[in-house]
Protein backbone atom coordinates (compact mmCIF):
# COMPACT_ATOMS: atom_id res chain seq x y z
CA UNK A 1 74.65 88.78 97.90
CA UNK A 2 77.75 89.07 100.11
CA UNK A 3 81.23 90.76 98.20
CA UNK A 4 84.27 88.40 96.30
CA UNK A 5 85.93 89.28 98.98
CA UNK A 6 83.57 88.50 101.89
CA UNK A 7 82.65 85.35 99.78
CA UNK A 8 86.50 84.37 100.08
CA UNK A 9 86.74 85.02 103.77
CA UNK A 10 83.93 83.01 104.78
CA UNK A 11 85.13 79.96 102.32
CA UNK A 12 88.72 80.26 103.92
CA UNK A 13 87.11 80.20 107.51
CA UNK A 14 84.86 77.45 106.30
CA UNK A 15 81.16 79.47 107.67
CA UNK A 16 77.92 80.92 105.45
CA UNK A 17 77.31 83.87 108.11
CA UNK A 18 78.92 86.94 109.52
CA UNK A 19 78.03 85.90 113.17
CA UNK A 20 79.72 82.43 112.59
CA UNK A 21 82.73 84.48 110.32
CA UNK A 22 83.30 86.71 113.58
CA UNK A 23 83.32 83.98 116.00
CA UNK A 24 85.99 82.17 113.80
CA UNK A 25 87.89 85.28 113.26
CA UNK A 26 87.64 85.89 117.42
CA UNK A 27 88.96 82.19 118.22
CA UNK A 28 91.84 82.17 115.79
CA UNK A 29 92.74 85.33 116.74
CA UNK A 30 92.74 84.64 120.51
CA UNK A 31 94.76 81.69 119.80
CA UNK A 32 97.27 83.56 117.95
CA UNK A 33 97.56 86.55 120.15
CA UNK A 34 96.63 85.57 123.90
CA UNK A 35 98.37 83.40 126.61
CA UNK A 36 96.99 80.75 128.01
CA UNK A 37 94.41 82.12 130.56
CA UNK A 38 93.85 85.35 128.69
CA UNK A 39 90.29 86.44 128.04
CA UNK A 40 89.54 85.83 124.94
CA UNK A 41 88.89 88.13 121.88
CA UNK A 42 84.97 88.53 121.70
CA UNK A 43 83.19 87.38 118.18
CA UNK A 44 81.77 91.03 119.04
CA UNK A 45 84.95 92.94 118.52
CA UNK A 46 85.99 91.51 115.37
CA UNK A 47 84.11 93.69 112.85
CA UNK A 48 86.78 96.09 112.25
CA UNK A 49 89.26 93.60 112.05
CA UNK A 50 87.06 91.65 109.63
CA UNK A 51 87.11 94.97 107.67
CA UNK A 52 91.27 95.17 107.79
CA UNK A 53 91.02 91.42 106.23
CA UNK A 54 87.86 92.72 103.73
CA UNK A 55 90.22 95.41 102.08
CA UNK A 56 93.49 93.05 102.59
CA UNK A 57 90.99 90.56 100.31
CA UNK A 58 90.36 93.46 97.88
CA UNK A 59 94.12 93.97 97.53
CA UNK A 60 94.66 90.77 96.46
CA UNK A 61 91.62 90.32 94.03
CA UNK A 62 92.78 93.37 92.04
CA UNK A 63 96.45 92.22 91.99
CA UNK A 64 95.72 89.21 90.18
CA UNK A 65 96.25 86.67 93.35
CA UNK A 66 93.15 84.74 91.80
CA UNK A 67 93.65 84.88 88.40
CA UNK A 68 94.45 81.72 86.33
C-alpha cells in the first residue's frame, strides 16, 4: 500500500502508478521549465524530484494542511 503522501500525489496528478505519476510529473515539468523546442524532461529522471514533492507532501500532512 503506497504512503498518504504518495496516495496524495498520484490523486493530484490524477494516475494509480508510479510509471504513469513520473510521466505526469516529466510533462508538467517540461512545460513549466523548457522552451519551446527543448528536449523534454524524461518520465525516467523524475524519481528524485518525485522524492523532493514526497517529503514537500510529508511537510504538509504533519502541519495540519489536511486536517478538518
Amino acid at each position: 500500500m503506497a504512503s498518504p503522501q504518495l496516495q496524495n500525489l498520484m490523486k493530484r496528478y490524477g494516475v494509480t502508478t508510479m510509471k504513469d505519476l513520473r510521466v505526469a510529473v516529466a510533462k508538467e515539468y517540461s512545460e513549466m521549465f523548457l522552451d519551446p523546442g527543448e528536449k523534454p524532461f524524461r518520465p525516467s529522471d523524475m524519481d528524485g524530484t518525485i522524492d523532493e514533492m514526497l517529503e514537500a507532501e510529508y511537510q504538509r500532512i504533519e502541519g495540519g494542511a489536511y486536517d478538518n
